[in-house]
C-alpha atoms as a PDB file:
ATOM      1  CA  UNK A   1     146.983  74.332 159.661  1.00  0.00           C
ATOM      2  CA  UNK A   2     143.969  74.424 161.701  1.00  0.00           C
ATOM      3  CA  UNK A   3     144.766  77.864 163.335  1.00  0.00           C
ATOM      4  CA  UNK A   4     146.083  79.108 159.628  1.00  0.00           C
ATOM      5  CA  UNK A   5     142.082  78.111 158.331  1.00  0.00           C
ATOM      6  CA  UNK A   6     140.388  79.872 161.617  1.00  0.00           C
ATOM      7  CA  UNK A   7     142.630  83.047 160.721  1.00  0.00           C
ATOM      8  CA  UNK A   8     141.025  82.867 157.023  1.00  0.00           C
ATOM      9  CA  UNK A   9     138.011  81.930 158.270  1.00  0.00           C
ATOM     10  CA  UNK A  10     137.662  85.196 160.493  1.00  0.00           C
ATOM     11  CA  UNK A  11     139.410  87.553 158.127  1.00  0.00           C
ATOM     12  CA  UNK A  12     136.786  86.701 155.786  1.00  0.00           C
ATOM     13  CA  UNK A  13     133.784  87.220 158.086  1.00  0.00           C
ATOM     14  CA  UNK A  14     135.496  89.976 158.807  1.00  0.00           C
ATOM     15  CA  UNK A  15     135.592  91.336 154.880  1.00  0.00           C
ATOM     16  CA  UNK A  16     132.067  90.320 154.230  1.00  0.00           C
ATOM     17  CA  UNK A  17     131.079  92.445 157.268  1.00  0.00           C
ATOM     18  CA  UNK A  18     132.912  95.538 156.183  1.00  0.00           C
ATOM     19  CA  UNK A  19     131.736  94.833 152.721  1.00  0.00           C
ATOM     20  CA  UNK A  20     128.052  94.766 153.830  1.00  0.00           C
ATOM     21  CA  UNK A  21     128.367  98.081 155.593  1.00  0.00           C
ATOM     22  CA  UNK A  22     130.199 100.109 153.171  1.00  0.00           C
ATOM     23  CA  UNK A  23     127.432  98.888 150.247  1.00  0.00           C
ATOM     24  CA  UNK A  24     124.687 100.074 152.517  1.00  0.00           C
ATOM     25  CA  UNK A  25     122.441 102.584 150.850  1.00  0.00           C
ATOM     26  CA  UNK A  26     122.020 105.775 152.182  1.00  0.00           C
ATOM     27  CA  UNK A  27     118.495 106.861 152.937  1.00  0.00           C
ATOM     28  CA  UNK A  28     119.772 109.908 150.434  1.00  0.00           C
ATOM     29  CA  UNK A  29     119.762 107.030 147.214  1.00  0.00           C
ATOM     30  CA  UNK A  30     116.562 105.754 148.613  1.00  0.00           C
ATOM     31  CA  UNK A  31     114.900 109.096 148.577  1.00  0.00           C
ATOM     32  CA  UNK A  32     115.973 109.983 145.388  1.00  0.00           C
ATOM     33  CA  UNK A  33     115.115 106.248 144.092  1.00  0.00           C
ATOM     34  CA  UNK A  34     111.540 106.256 144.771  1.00  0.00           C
ATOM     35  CA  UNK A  35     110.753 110.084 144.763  1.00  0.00           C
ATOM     36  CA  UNK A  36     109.153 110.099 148.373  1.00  0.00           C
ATOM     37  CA  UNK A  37     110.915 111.814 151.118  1.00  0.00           C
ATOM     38  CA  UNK A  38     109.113 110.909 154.832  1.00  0.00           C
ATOM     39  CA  UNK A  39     109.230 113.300 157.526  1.00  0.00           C
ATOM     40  CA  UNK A  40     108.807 113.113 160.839  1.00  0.00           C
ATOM     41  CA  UNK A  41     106.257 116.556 161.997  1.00  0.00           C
ATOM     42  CA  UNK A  42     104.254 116.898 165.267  1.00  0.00           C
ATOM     43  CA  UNK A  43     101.196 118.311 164.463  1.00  0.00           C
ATOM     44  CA  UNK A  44      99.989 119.633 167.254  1.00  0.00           C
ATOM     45  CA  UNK A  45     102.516 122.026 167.531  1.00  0.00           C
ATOM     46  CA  UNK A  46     101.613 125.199 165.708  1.00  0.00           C
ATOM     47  CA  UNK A  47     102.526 127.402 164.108  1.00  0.00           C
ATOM     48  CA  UNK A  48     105.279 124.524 163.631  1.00  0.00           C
ATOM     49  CA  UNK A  49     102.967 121.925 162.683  1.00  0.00           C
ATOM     50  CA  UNK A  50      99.493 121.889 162.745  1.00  0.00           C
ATOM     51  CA  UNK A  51      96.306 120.782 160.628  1.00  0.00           C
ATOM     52  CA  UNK A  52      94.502 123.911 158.544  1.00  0.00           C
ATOM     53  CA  UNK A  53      90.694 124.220 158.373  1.00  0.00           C
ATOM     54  CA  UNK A  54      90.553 121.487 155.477  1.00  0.00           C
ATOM     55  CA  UNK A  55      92.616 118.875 158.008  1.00  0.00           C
ATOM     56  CA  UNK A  56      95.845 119.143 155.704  1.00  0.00           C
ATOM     57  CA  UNK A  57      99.749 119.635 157.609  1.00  0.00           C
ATOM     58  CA  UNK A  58     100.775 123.397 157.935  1.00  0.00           C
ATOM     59  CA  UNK A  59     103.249 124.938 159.499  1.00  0.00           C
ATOM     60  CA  UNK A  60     107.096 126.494 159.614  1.00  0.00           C
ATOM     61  CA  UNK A  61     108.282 122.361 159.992  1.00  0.00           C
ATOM     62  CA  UNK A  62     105.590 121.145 157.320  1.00  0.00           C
ATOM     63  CA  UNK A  63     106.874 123.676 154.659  1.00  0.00           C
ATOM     64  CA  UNK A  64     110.729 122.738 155.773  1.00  0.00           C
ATOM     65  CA  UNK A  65     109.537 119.167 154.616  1.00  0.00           C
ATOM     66  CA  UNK A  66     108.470 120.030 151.202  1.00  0.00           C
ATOM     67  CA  UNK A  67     111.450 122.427 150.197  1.00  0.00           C
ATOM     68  CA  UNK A  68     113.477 119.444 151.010  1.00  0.00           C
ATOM     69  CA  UNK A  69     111.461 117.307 149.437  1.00  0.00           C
ATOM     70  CA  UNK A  70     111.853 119.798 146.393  1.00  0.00           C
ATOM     71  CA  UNK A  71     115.504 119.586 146.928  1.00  0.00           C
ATOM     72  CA  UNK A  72     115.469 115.890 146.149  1.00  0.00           C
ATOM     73  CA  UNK A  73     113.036 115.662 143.500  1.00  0.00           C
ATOM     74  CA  UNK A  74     110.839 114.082 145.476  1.00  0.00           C
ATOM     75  CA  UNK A  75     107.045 114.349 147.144  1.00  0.00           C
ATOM     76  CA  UNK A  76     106.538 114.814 150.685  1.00  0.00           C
ATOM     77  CA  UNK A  77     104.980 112.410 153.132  1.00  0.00           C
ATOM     78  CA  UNK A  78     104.113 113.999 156.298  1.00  0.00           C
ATOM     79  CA  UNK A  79     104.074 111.339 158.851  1.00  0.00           C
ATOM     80  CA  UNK A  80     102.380 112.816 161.842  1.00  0.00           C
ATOM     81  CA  UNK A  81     104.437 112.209 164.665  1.00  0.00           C
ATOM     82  CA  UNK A  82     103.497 113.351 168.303  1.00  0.00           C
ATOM     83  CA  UNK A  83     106.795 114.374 170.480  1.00  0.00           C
ATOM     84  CA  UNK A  84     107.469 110.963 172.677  1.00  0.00           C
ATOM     85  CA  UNK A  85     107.264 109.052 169.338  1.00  0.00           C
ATOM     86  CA  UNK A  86     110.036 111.655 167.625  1.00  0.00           C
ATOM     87  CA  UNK A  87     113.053 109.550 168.005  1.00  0.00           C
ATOM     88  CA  UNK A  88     111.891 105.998 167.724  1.00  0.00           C
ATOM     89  CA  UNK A  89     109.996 106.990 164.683  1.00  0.00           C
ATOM     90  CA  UNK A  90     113.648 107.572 163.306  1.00  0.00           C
ATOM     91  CA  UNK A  91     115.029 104.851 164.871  1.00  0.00           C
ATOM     92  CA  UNK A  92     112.481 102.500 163.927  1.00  0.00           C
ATOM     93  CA  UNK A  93     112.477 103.483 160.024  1.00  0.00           C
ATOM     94  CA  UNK A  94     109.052 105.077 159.781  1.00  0.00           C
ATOM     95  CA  UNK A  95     110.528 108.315 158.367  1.00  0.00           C
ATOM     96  CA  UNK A  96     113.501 109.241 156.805  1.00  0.00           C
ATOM     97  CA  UNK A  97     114.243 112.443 158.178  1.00  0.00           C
ATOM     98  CA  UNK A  98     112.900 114.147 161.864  1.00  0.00           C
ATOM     99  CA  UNK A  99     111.950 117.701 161.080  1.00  0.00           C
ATOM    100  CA  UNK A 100     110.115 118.090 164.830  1.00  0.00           C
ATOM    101  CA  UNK A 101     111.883 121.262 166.080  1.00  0.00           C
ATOM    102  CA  UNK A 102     113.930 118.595 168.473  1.00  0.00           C
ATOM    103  CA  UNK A 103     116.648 119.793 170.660  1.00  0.00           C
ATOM    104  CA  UNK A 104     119.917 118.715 169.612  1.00  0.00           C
ATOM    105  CA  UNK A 105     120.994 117.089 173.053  1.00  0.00           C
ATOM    106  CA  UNK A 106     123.841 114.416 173.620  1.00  0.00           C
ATOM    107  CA  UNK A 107     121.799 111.754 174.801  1.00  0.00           C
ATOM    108  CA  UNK A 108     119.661 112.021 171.899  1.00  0.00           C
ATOM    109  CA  UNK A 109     123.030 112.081 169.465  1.00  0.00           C
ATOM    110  CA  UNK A 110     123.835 108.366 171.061  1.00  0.00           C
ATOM    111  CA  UNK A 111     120.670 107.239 168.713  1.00  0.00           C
ATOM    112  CA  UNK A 112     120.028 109.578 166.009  1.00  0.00           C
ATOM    113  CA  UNK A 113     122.583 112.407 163.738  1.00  0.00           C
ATOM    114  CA  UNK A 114     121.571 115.872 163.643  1.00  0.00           C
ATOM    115  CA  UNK A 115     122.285 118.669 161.486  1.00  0.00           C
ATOM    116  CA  UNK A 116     123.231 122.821 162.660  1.00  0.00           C
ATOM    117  CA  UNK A 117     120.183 124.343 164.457  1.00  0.00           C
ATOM    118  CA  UNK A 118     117.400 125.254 161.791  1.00  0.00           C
ATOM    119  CA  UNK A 119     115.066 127.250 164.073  1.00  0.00           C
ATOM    120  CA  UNK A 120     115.455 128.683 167.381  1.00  0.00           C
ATOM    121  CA  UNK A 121     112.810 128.992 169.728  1.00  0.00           C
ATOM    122  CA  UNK A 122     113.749 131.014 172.195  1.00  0.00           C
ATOM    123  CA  UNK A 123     111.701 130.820 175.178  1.00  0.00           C
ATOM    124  CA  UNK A 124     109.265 132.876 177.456  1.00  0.00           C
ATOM    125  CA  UNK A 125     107.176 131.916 180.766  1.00  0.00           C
ATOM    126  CA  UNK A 126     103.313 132.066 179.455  1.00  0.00           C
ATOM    127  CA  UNK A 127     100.618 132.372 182.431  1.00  0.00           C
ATOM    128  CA  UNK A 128      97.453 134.215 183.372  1.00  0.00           C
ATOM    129  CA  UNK A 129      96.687 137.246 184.294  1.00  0.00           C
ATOM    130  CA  UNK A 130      95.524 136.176 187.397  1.00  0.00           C
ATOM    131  CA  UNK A 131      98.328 134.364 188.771  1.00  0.00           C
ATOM    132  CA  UNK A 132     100.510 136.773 189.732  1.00  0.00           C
ATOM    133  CA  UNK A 133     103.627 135.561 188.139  1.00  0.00           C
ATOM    134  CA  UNK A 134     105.811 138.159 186.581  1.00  0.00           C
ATOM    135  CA  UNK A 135     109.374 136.576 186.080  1.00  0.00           C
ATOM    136  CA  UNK A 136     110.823 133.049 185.810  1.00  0.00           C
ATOM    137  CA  UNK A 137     111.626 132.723 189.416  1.00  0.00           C
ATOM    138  CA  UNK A 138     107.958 133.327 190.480  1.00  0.00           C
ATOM    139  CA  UNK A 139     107.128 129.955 189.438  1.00  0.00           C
ATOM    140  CA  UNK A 140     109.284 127.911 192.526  1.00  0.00           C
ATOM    141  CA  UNK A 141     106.049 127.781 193.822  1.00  0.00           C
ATOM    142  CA  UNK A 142     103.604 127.322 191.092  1.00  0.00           C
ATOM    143  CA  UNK A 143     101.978 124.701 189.440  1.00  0.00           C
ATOM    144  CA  UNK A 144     103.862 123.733 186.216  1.00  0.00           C
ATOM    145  CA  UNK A 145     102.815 121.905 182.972  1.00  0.00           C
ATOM    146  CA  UNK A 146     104.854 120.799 179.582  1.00  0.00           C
ATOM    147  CA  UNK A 147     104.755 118.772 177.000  1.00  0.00           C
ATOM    148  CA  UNK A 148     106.022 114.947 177.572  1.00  0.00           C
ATOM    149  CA  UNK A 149     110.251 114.917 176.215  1.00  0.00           C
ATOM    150  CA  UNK A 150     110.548 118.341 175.631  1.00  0.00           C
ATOM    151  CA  UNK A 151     113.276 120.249 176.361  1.00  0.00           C
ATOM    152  CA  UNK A 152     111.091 123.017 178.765  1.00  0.00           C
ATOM    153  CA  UNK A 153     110.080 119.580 180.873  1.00  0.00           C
ATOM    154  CA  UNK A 154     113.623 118.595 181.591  1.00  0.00           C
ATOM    155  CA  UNK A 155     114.136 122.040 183.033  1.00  0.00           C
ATOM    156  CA  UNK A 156     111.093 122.188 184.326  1.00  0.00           C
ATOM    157  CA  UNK A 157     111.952 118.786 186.557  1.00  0.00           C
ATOM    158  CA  UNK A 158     115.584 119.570 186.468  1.00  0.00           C
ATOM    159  CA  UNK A 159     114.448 122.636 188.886  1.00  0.00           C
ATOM    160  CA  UNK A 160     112.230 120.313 190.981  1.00  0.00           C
ATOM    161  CA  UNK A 161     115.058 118.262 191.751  1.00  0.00           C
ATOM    162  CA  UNK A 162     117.212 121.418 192.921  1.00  0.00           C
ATOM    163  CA  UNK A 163     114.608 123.051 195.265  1.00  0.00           C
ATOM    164  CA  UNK A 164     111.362 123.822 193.853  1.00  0.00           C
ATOM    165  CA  UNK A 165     109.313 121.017 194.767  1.00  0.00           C
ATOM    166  CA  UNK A 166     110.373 122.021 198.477  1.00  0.00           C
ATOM    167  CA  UNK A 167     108.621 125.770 198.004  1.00  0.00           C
ATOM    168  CA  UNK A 168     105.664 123.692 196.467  1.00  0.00           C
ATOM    169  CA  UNK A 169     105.565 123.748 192.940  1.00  0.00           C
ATOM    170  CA  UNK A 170     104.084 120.682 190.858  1.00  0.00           C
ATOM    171  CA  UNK A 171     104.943 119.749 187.653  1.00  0.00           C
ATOM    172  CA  UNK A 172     102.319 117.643 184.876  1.00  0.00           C
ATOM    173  CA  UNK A 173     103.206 116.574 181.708  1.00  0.00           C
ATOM    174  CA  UNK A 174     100.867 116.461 178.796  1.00  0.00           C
ATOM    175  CA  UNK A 175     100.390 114.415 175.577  1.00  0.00           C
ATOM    176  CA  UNK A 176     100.335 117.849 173.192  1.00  0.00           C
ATOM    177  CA  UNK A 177     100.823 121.724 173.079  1.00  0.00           C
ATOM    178  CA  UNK A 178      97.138 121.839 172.945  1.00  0.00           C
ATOM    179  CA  UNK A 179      96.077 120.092 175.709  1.00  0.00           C
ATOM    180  CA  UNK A 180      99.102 122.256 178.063  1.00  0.00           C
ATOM    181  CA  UNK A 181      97.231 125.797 176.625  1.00  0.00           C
ATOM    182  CA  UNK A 182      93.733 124.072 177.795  1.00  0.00           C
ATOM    183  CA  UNK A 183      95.325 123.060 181.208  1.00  0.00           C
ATOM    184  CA  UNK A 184      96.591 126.619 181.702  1.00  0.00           C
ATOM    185  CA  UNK A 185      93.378 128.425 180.616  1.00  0.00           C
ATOM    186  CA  UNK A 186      91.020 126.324 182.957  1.00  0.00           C
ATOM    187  CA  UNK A 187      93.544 126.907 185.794  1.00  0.00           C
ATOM    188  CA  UNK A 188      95.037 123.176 185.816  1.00  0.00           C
ATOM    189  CA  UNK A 189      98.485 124.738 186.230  1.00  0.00           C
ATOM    190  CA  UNK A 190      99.585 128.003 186.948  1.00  0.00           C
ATOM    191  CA  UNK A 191     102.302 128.600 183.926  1.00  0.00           C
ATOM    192  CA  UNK A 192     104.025 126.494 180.504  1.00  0.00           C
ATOM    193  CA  UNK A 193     107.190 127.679 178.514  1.00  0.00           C
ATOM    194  CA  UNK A 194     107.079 128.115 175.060  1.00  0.00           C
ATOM    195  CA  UNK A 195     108.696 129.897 171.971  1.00  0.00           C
ATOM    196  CA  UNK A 196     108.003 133.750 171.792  1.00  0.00           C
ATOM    197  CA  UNK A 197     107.244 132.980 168.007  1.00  0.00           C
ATOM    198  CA  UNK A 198     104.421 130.584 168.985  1.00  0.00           C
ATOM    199  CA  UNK A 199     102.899 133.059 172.047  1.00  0.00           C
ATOM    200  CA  UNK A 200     102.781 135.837 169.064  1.00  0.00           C
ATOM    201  CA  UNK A 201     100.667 133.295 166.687  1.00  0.00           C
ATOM    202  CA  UNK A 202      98.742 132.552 169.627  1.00  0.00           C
ATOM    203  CA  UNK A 203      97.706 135.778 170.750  1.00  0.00           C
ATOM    204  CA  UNK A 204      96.932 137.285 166.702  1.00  0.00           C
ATOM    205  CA  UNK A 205      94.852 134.126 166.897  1.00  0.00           C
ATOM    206  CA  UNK A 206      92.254 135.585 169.886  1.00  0.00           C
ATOM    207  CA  UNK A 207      92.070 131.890 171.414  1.00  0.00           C
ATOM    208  CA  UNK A 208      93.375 132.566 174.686  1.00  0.00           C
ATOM    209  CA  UNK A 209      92.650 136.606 175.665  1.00  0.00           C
ATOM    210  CA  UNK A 210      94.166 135.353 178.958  1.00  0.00           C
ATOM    211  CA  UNK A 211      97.775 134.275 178.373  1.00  0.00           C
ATOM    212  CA  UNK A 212     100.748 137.193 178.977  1.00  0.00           C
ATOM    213  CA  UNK A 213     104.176 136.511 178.963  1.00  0.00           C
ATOM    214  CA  UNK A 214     106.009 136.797 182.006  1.00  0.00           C
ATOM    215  CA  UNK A 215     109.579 137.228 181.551  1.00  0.00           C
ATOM    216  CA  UNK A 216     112.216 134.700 179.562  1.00  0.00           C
ATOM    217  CA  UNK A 217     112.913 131.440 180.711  1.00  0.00           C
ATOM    218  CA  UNK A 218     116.821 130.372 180.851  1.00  0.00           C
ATOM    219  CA  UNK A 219     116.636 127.885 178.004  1.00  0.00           C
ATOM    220  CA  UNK A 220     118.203 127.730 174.049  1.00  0.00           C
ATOM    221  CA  UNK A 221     115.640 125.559 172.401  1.00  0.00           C
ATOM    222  CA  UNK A 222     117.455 125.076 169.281  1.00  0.00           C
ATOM    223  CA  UNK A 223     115.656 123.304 166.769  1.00  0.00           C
ATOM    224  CA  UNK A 224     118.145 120.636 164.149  1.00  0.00           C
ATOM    225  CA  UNK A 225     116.984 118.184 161.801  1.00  0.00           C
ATOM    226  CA  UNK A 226     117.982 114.595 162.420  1.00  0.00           C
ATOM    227  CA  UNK A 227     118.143 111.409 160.289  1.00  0.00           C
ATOM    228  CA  UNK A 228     119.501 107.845 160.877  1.00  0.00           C
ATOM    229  CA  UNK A 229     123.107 107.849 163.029  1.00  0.00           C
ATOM    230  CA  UNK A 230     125.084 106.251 161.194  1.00  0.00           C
ATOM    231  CA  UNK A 231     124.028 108.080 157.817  1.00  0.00           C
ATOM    232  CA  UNK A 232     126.872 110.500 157.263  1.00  0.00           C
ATOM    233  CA  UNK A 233     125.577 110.854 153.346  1.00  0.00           C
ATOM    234  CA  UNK A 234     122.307 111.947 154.019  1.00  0.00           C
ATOM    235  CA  UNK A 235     123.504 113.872 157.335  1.00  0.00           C
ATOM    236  CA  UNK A 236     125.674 115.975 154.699  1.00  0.00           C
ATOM    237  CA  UNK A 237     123.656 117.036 152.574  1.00  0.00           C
ATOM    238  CA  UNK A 238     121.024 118.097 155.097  1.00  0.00           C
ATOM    239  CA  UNK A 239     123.675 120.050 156.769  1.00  0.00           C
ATOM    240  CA  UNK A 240     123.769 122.014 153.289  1.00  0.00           C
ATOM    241  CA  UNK A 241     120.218 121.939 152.849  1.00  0.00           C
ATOM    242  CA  UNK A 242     119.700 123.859 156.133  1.00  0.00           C
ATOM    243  CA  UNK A 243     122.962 125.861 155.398  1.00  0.00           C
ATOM    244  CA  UNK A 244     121.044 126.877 152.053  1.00  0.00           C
ATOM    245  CA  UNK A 245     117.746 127.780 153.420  1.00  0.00           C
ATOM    246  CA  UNK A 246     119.443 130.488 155.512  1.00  0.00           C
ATOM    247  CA  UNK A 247     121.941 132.149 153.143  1.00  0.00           C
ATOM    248  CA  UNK A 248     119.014 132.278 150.221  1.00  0.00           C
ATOM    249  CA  UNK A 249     116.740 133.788 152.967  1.00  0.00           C
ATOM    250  CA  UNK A 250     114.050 131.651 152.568  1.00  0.00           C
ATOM    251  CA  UNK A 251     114.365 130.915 156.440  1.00  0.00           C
ATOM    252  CA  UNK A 252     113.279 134.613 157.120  1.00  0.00           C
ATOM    253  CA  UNK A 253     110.083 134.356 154.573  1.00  0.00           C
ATOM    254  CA  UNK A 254     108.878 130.966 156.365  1.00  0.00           C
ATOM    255  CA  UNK A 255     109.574 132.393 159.733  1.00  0.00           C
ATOM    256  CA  UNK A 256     107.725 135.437 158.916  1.00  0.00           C
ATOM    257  CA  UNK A 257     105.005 133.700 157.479  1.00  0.00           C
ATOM    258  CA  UNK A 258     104.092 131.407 160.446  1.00  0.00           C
ATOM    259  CA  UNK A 259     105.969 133.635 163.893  1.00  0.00           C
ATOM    260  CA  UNK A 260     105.258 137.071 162.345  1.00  0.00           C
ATOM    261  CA  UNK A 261     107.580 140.147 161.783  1.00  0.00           C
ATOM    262  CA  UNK A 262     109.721 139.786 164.811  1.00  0.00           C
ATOM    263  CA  UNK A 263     112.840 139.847 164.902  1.00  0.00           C
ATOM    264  CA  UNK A 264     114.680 136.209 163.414  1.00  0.00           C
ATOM    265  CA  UNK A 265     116.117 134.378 166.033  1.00  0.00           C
ATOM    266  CA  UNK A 266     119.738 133.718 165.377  1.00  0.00           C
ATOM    267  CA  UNK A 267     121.175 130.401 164.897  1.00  0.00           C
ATOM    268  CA  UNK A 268     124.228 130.453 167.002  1.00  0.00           C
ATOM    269  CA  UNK A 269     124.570 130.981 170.483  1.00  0.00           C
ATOM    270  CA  UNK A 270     126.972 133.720 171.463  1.00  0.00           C
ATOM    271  CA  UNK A 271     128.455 133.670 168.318  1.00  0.00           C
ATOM    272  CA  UNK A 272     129.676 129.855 168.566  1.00  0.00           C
ATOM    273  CA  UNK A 273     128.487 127.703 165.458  1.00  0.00           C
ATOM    274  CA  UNK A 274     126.961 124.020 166.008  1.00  0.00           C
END
């Protein structure tokens, strides 16, 4: 009788777990509930986020956050968040949704869900003209900088680990895009990678007369949009929200708008869809 009452006991716990889970709102119901969508934006990463001349968000990822936020009904809240901070934002439940041009890696997908690639920054070596680097394998012996969790870091270390720190390159990490352009101009370190779109906003921009490109850098830094893990509701429907933004072609006027008239990166690679 005793073991009959444990079996009850535990199928019920059991039930009442299951029951919890399945009743648990999606972030979706919540946004459209209270009519405020949070998004997770580093802004000090233009032309994908950044602050205008009256200290409001711009940007290709800020304007991504309010058509969504249109989408829903609802007003965007940009939540400023610098790229260490990206994930645990998420994770923590400061935002609803991370719209941070964040790689879509695996180790990242053990914490957060992320939709098909929604930009594509596709990489280039950025030096001085004094330095003497031309290509990507020039910089085995150069003094490297990146931003701290990005993608162009782990490669960046990744080649460290394989040889370059024998030939004598360095690698620093820095808090910010803007603080890795300031290292380069003032001769810190020698060369950064960063998205072709971004090197042609910089140079319209006059800031740095200095910086060239020097050749592509063997990385795909696709971009997705990620929200809670275990939110396959809300994961949906920003699967179609991203799916929407490029067959209406309002990808290509935001792109254009912020990277120029080049060419619009694609969002597969080699033809293979995320």
């Amino acid at each position: 009788m005793k073991s009959l009452g444990k079996t009850l006991l535990a199928t019920t716990v059991l039930a009442i777990a299951f029951g919890s889970h399945a009743s648990a709102q999606s972030a979706l119901d919540t946004i459209v509930q209270s009519k405020k969508l949070r998004c997770g934006i580093m802004l000090d990463s233009p032309p994908a986020g950044f602050r205008d001349q009256n200290n409001e968000p711009d940007g290709y990822d800020v304007t991504y956050c309010k058509d969504m936020a249109k989408a829903l009904g609802a007003e965007p809240v940009i939540v400023e968040t610098p790229s260490p901070d990206r994930i645990p934002a998420l994770v923590s439940n400061r935002i609803d949704v991370l719209i941070a041009s964040t790689t879509p890696t695996p180790a990242r997908a053990l914490t957060v869900a992320f939709t098909q690639p929604y930009t594509n920054n596709i990489m280039t070596v950025v030096t001085r003209k004094d330095t003497g680097i031309n290509q990507y394998s020039d910089l085995k012996s150069k003094k490297l900088g990146g931003v701290v969790g990005t993608t162009p870091e782990q490669l960046f270390k990744e080649e460290l680990a394989k040889g370059w720190q024998g030939s004598g390159a360095t690698y620093t990490g820095y808090a910010s895009d803007a603080e890795s352009y300031l290292a380069l101009q003032q001769g810190k370190i020698d060369a950064i990678l960063i998205d072709v779109g971004v090197f042609h906003a910089l140079s319209q921009s006059g800031q740095f007369p200095e910086f060239v490109k020097a050749g592509a850098a063997p990385l795909a830094d696709f971009g997705a949009i990620a929200v809670h893990r275990d939110d396959q509701q809300f994961l949906n429907w920003a699967r179609l929200f991203v799916f929407q933004q490029e067959v209406s072609g309002r990808r290509a006027e935001v792109y254009t708008k912020y990277y120029g008239d080049g060419p619009l990166p694609p969002l597969t690679a080699n033809g293979v869809n995320f």
